[in-house]
PDB file of N, CA and C in Angstrom:
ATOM      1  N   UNK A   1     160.927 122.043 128.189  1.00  0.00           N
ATOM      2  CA  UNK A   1     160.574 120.922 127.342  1.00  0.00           C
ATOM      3  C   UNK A   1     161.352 120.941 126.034  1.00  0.00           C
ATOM      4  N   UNK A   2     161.532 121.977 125.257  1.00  0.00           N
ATOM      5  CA  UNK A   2     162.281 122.351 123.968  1.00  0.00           C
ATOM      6  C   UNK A   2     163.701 121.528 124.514  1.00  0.00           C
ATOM      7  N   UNK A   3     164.775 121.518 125.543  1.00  0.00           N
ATOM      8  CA  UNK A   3     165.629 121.065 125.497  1.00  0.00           C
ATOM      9  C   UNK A   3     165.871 119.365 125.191  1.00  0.00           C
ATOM     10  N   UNK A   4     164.764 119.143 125.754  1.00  0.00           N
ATOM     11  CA  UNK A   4     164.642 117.149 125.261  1.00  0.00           C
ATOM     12  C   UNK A   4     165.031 116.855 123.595  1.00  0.00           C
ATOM     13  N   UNK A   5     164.412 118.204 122.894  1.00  0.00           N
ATOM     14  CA  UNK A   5     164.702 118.103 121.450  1.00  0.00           C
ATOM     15  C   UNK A   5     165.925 117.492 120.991  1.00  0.00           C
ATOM     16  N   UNK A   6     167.031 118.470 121.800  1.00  0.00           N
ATOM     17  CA  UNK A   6     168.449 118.228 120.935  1.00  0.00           C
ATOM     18  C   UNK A   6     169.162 117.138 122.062  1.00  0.00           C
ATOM     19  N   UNK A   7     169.071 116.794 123.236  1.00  0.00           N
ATOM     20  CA  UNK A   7     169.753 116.519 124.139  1.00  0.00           C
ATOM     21  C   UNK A   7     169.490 114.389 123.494  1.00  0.00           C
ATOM     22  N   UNK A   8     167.887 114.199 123.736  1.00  0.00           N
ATOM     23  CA  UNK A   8     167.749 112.861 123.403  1.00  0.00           C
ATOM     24  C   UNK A   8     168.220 112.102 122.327  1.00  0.00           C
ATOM     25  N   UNK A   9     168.075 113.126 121.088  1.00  0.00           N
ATOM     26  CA  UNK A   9     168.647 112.421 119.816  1.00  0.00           C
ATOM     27  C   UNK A   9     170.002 112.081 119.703  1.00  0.00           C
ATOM     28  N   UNK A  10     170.812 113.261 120.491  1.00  0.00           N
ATOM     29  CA  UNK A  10     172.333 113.459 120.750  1.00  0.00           C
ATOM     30  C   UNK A  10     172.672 112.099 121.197  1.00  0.00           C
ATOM     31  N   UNK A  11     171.938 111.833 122.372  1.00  0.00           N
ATOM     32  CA  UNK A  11     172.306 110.490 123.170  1.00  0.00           C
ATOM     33  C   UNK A  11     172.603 109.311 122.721  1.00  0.00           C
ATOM     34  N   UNK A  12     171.368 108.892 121.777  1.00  0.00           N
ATOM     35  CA  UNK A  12     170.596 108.201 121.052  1.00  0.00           C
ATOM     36  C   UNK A  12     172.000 107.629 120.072  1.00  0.00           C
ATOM     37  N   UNK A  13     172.297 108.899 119.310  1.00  0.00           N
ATOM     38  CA  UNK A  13     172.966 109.005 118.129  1.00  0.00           C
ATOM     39  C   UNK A  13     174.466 108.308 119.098  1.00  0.00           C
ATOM     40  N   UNK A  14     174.960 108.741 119.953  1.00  0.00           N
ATOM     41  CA  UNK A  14     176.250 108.665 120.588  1.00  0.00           C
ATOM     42  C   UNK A  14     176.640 107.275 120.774  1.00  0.00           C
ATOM     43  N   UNK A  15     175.455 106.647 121.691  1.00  0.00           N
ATOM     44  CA  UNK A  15     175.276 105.278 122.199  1.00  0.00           C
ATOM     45  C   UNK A  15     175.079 104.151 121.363  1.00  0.00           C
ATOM     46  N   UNK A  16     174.496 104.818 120.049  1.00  0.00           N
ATOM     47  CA  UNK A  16     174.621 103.841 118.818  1.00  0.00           C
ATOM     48  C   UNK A  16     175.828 103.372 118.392  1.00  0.00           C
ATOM     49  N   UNK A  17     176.556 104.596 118.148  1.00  0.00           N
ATOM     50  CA  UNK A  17     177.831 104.922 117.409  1.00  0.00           C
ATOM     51  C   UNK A  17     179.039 104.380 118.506  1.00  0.00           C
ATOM     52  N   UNK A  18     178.536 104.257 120.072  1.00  0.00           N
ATOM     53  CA  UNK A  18     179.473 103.684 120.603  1.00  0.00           C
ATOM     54  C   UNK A  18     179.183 101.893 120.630  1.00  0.00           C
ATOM     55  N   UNK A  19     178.018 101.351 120.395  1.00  0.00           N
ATOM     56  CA  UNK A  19     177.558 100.157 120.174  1.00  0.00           C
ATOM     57  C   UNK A  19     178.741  99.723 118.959  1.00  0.00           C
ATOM     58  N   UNK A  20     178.831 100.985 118.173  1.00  0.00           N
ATOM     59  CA  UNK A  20     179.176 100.385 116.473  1.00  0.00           C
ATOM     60  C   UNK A  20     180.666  99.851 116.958  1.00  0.00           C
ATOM     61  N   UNK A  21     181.240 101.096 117.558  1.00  0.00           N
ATOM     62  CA  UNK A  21     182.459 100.941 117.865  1.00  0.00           C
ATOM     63  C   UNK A  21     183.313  99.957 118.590  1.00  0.00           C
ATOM     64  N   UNK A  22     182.313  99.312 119.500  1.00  0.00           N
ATOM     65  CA  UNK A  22     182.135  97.955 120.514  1.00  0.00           C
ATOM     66  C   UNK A  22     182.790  96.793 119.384  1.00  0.00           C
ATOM     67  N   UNK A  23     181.706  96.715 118.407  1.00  0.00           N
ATOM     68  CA  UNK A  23     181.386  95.744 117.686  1.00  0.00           C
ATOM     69  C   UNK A  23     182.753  95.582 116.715  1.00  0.00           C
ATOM     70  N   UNK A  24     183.639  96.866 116.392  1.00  0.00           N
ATOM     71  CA  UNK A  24     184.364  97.112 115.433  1.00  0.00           C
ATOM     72  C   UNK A  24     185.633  95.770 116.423  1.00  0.00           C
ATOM     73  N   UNK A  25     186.020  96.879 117.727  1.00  0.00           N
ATOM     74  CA  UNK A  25     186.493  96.488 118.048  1.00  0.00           C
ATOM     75  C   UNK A  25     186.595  94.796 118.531  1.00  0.00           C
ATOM     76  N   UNK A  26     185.906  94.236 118.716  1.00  0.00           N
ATOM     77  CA  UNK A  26     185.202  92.690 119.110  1.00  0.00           C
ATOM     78  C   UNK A  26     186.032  92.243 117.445  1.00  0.00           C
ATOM     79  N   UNK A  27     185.889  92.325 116.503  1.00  0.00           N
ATOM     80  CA  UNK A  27     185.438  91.732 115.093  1.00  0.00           C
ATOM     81  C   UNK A  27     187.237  92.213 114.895  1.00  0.00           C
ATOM     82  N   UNK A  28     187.547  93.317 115.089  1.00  0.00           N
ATOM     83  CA  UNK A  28     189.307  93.625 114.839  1.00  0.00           C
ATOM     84  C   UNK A  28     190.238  93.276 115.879  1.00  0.00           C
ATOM     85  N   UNK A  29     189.892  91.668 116.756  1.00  0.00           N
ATOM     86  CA  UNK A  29     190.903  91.683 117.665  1.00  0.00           C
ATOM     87  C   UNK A  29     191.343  92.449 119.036  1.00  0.00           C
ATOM     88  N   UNK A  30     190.473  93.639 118.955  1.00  0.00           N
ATOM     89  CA  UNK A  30     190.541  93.815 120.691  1.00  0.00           C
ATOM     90  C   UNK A  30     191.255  95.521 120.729  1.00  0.00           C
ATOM     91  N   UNK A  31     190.725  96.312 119.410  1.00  0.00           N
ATOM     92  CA  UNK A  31     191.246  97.360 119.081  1.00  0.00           C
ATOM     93  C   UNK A  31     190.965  98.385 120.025  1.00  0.00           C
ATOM     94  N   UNK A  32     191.240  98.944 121.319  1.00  0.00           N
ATOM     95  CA  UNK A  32     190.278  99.428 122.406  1.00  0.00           C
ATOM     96  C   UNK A  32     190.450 100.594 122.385  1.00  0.00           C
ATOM     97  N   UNK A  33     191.771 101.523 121.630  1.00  0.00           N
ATOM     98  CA  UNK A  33     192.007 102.789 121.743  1.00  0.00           C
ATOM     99  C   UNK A  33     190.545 103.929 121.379  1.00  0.00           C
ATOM    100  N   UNK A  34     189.895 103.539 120.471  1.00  0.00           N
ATOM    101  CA  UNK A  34     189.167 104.198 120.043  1.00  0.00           C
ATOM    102  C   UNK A  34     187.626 104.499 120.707  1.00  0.00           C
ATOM    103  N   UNK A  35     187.519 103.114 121.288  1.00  0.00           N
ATOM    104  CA  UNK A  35     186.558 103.446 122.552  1.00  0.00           C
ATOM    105  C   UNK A  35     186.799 104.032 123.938  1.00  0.00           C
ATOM    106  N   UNK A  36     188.193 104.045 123.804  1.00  0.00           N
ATOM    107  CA  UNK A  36     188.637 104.401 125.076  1.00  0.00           C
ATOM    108  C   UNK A  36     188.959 106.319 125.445  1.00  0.00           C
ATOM    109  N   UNK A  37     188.768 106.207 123.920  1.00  0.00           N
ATOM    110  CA  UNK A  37     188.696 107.599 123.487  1.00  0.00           C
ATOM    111  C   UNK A  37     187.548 108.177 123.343  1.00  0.00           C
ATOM    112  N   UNK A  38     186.812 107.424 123.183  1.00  0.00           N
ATOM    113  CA  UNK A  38     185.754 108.270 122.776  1.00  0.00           C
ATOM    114  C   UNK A  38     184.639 107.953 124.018  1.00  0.00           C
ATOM    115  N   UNK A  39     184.438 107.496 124.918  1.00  0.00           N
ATOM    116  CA  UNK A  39     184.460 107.515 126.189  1.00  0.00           C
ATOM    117  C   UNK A  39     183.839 108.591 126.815  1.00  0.00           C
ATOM    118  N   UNK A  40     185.055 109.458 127.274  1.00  0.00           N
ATOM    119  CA  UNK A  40     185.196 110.191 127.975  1.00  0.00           C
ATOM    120  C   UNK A  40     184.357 111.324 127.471  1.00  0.00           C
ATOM    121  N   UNK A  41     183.422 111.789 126.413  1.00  0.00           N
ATOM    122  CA  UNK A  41     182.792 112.366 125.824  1.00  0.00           C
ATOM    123  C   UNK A  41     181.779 112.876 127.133  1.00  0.00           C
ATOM    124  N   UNK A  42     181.103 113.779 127.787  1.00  0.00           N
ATOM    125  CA  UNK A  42     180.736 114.461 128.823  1.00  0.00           C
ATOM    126  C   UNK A  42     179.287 114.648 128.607  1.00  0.00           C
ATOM    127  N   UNK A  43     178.342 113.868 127.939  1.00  0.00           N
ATOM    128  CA  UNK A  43     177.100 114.197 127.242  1.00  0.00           C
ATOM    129  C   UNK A  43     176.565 114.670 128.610  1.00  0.00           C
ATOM    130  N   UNK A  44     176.278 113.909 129.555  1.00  0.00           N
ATOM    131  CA  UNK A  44     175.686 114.140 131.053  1.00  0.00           C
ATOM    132  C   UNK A  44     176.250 115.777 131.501  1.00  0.00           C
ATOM    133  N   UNK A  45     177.477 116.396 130.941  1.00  0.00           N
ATOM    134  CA  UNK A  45     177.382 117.567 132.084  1.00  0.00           C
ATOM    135  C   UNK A  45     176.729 118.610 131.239  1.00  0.00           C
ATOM    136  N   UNK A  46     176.670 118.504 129.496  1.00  0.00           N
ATOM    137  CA  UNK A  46     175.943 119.229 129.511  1.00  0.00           C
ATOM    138  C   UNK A  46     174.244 119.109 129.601  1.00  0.00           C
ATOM    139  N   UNK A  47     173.635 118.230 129.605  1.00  0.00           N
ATOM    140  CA  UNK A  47     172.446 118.060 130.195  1.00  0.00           C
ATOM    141  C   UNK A  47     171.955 118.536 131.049  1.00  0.00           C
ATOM    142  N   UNK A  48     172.747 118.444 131.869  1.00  0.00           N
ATOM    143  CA  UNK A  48     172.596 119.092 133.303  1.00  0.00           C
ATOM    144  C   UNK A  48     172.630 120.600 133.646  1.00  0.00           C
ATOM    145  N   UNK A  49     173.736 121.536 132.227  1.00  0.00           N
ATOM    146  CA  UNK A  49     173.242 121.940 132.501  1.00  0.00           C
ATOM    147  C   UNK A  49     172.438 123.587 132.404  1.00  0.00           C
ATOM    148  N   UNK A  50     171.440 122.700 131.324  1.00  0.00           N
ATOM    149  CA  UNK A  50     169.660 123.155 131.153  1.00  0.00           C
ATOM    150  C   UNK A  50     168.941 122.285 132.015  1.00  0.00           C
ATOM    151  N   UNK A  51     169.237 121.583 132.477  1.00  0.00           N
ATOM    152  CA  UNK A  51     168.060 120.623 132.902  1.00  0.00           C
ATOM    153  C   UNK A  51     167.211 120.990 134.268  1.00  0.00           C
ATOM    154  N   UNK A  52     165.793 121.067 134.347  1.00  0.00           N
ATOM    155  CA  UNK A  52     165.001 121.957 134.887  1.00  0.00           C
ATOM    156  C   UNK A  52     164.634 120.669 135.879  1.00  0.00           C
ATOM    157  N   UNK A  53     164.489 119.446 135.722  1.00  0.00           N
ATOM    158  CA  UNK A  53     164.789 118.464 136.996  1.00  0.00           C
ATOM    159  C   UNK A  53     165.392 117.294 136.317  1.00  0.00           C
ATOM    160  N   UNK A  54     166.427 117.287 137.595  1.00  0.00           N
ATOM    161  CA  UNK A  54     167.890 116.449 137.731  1.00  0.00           C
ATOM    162  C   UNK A  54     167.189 114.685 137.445  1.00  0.00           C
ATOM    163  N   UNK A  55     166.257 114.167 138.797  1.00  0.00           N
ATOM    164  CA  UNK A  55     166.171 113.657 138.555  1.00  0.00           C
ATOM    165  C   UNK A  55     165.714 112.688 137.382  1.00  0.00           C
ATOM    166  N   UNK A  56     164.158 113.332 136.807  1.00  0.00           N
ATOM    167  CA  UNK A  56     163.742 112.799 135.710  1.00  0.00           C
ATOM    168  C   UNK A  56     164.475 112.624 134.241  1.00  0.00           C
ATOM    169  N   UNK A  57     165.193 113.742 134.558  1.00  0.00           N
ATOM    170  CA  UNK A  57     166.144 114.059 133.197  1.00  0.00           C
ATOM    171  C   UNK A  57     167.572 112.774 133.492  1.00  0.00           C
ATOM    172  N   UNK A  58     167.881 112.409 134.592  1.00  0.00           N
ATOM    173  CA  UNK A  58     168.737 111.285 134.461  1.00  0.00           C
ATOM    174  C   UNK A  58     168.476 109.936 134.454  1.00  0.00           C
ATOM    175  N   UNK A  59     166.746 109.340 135.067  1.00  0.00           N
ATOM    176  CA  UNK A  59     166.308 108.505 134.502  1.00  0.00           C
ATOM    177  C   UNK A  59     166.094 108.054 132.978  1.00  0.00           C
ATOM    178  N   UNK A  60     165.809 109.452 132.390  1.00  0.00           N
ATOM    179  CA  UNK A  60     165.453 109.516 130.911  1.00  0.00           C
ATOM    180  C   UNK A  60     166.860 109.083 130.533  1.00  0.00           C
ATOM    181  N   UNK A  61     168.211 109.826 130.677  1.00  0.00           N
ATOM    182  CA  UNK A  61     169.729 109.672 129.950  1.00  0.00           C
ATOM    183  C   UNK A  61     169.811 108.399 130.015  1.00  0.00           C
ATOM    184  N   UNK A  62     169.668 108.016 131.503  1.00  0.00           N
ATOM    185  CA  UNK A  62     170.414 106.262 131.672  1.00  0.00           C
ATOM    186  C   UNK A  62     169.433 105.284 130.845  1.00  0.00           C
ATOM    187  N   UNK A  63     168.210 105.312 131.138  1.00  0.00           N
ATOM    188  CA  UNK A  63     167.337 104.606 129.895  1.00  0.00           C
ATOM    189  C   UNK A  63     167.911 104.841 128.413  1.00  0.00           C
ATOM    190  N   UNK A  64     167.858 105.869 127.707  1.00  0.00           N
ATOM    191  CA  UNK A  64     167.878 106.050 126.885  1.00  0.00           C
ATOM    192  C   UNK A  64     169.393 105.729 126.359  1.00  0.00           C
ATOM    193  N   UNK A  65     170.018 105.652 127.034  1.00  0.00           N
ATOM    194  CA  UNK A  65     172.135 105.043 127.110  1.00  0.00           C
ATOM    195  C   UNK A  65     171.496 103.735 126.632  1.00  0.00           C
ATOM    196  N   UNK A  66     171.048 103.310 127.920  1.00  0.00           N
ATOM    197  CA  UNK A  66     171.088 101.745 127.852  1.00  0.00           C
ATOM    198  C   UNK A  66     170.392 101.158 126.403  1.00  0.00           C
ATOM    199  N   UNK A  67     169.149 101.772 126.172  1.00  0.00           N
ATOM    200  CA  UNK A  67     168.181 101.365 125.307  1.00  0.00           C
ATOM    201  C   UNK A  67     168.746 101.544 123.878  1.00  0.00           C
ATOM    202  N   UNK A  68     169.580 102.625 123.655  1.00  0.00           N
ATOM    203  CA  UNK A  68     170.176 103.076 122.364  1.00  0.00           C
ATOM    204  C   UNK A  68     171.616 102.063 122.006  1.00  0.00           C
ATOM    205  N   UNK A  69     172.294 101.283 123.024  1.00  0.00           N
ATOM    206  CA  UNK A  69     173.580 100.687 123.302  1.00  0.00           C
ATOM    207  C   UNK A  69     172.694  99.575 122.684  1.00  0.00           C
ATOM    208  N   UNK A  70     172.066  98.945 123.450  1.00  0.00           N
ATOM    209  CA  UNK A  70     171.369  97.177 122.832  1.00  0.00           C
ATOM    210  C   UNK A  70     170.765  97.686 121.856  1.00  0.00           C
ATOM    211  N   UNK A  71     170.035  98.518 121.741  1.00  0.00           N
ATOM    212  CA  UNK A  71     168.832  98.310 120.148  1.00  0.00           C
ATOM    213  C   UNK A  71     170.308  98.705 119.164  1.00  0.00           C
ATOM    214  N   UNK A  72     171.338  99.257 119.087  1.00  0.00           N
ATOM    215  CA  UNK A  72     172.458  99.353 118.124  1.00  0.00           C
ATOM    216  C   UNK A  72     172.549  98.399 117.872  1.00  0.00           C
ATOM    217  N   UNK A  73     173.219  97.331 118.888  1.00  0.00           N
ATOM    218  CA  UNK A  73     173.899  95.763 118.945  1.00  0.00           C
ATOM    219  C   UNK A  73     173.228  95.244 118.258  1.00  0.00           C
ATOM    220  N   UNK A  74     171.596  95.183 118.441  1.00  0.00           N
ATOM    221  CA  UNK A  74     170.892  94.506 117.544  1.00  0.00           C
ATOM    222  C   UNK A  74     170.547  94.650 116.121  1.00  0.00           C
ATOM    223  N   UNK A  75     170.464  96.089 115.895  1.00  0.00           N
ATOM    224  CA  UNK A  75     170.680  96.887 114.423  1.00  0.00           C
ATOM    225  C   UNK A  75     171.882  95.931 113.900  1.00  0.00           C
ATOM    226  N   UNK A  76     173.187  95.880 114.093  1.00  0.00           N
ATOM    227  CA  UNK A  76     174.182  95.377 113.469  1.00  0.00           C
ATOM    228  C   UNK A  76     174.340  94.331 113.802  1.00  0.00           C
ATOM    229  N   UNK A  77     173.573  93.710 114.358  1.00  0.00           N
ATOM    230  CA  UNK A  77     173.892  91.487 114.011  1.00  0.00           C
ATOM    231  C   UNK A  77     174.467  91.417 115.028  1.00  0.00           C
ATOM    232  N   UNK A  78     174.937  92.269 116.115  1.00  0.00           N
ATOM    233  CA  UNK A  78     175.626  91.476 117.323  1.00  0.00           C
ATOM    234  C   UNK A  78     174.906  91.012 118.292  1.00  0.00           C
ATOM    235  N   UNK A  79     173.908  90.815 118.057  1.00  0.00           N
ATOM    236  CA  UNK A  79     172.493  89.832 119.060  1.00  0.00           C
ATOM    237  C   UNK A  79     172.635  88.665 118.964  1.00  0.00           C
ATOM    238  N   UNK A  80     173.565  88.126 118.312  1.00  0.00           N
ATOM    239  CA  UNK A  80     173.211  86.678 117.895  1.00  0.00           C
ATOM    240  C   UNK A  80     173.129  85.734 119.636  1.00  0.00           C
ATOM    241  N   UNK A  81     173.772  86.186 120.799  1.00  0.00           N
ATOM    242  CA  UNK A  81     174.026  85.575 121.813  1.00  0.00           C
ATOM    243  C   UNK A  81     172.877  85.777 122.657  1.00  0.00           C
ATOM    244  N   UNK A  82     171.422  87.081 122.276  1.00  0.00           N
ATOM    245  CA  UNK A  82     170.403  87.511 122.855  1.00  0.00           C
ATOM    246  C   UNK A  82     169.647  86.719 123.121  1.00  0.00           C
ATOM    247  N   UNK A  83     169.115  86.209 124.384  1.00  0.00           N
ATOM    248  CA  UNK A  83     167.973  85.210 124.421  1.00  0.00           C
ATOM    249  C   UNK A  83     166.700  85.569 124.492  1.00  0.00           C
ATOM    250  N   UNK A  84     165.412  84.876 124.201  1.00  0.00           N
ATOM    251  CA  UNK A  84     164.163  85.528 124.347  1.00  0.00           C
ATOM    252  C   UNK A  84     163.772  86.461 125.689  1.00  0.00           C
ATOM    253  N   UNK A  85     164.470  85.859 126.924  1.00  0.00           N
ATOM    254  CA  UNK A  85     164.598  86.821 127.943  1.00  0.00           C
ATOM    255  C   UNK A  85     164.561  87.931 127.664  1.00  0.00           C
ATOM    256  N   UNK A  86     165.968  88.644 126.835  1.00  0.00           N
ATOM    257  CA  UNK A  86     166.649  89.580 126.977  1.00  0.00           C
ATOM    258  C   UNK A  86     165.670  90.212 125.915  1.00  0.00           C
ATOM    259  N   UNK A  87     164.932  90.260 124.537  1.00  0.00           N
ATOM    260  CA  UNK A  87     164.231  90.608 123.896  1.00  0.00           C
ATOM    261  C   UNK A  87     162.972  90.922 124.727  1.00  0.00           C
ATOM    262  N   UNK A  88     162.479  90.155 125.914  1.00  0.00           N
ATOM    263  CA  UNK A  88     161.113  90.866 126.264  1.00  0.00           C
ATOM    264  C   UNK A  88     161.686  91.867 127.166  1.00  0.00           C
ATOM    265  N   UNK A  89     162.728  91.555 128.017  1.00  0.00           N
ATOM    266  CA  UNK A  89     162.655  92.817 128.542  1.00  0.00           C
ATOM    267  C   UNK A  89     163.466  94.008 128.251  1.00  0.00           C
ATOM    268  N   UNK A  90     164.068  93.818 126.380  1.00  0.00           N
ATOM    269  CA  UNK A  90     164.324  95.198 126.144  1.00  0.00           C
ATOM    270  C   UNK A  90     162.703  95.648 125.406  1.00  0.00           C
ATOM    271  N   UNK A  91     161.959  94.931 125.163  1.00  0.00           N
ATOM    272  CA  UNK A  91     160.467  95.551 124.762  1.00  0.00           C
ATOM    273  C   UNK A  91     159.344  96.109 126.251  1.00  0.00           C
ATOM    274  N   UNK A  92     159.813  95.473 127.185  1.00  0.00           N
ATOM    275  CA  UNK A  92     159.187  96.251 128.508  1.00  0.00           C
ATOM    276  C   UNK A  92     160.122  97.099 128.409  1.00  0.00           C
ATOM    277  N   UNK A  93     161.278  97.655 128.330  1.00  0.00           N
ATOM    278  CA  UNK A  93     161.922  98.918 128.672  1.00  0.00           C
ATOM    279  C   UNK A  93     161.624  99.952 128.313  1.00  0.00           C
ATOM    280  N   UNK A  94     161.032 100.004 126.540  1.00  0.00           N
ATOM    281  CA  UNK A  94     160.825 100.253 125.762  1.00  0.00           C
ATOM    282  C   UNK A  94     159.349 101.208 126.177  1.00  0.00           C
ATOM    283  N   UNK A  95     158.259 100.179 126.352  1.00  0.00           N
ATOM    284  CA  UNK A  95     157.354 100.228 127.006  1.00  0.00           C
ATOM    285  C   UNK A  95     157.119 101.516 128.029  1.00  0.00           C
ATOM    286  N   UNK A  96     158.084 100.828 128.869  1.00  0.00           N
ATOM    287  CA  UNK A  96     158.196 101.914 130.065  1.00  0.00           C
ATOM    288  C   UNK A  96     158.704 103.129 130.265  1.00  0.00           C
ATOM    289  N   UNK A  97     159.445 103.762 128.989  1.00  0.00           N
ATOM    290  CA  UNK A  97     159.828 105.140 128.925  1.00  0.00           C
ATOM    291  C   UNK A  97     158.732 105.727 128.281  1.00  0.00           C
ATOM    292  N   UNK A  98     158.138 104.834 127.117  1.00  0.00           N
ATOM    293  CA  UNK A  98     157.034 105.298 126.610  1.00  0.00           C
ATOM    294  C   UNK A  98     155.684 106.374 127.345  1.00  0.00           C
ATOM    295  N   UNK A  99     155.596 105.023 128.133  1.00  0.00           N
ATOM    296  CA  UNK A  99     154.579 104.903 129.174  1.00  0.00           C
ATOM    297  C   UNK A  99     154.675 106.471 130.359  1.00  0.00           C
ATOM    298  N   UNK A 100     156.277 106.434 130.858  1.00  0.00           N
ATOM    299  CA  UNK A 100     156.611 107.057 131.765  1.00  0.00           C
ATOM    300  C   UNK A 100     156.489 108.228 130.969  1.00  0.00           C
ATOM    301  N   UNK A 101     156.045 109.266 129.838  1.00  0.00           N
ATOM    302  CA  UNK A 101     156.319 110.416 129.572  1.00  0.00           C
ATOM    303  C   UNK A 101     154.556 110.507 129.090  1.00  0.00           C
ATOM    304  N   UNK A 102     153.901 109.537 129.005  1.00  0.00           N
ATOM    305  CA  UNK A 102     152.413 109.569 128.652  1.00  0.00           C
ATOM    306  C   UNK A 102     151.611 110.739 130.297  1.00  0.00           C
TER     307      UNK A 102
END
C-alpha cells in the first residue's frame, strides 16, 4: 500500500505537465519536439515494478493518466471546446476511482 504514495502523485504531476506542454505547443504553432520528448518517459515500468497486483495497479495508472491529462486542460483554459457531456462524465470518472478504492 505505501507504494501508491509516491507512484500516484508522480503520475498525476507528469500528465499535468504533459497537458501543459500540449497546450504550449497548440498556442506556439505546432512546436512537437518537446512532447515528443518527453513522451517516452517509462512511468508504467517502474510501477510495475513494486506492484503487488498488475491488474488493479493499471486500472488505477490509466484512470489516473487520463483524469490528470483533462482536469490539467481544464486547470489552464483549454476546455473552452468541453461540452456538458464531457464535464459529467469526467465527474463520474472521478466518482468511480473514488468509489473503486472505498
Amino acid at each position: 500500500m505505501i507504494h501508491y504514495l509516491w507512484w500516484i502523485p508522480t503520475v498525476t504531476i507528469v500528465y499535468v505537465f504533459y497537458a501543459w506542454l500540449s497546450k504550449q505547443s497548440q498556442e506556439l504553432g505546432g512546436i512537437y519536439f518537446w512532447i515528443l520528448a518527453f513522451v517516452p518517459l517509462p512511468l508504467w515500468a517502474f510501477v510495475t515494478r513494486i506492484s503487488t497486483n498488475l491488474l488493479v495497479d493499471g486500472l488505477i495508472y490509466d484512470i489516473i493518466m487520463g483524469l490528470a491529462f483533462t482536469s490539467g486542460l481544464i486547470i489552464m483554459g483549454a476546455s473552452a471546446e468541453f461540452t456538458t457531456h464531457q464535464y459529467v462524465g469526467l465527474g463520474i470518472a472521478i466518482s468511480g476511482v473514488i468509489l473503486m478504492k472505498i
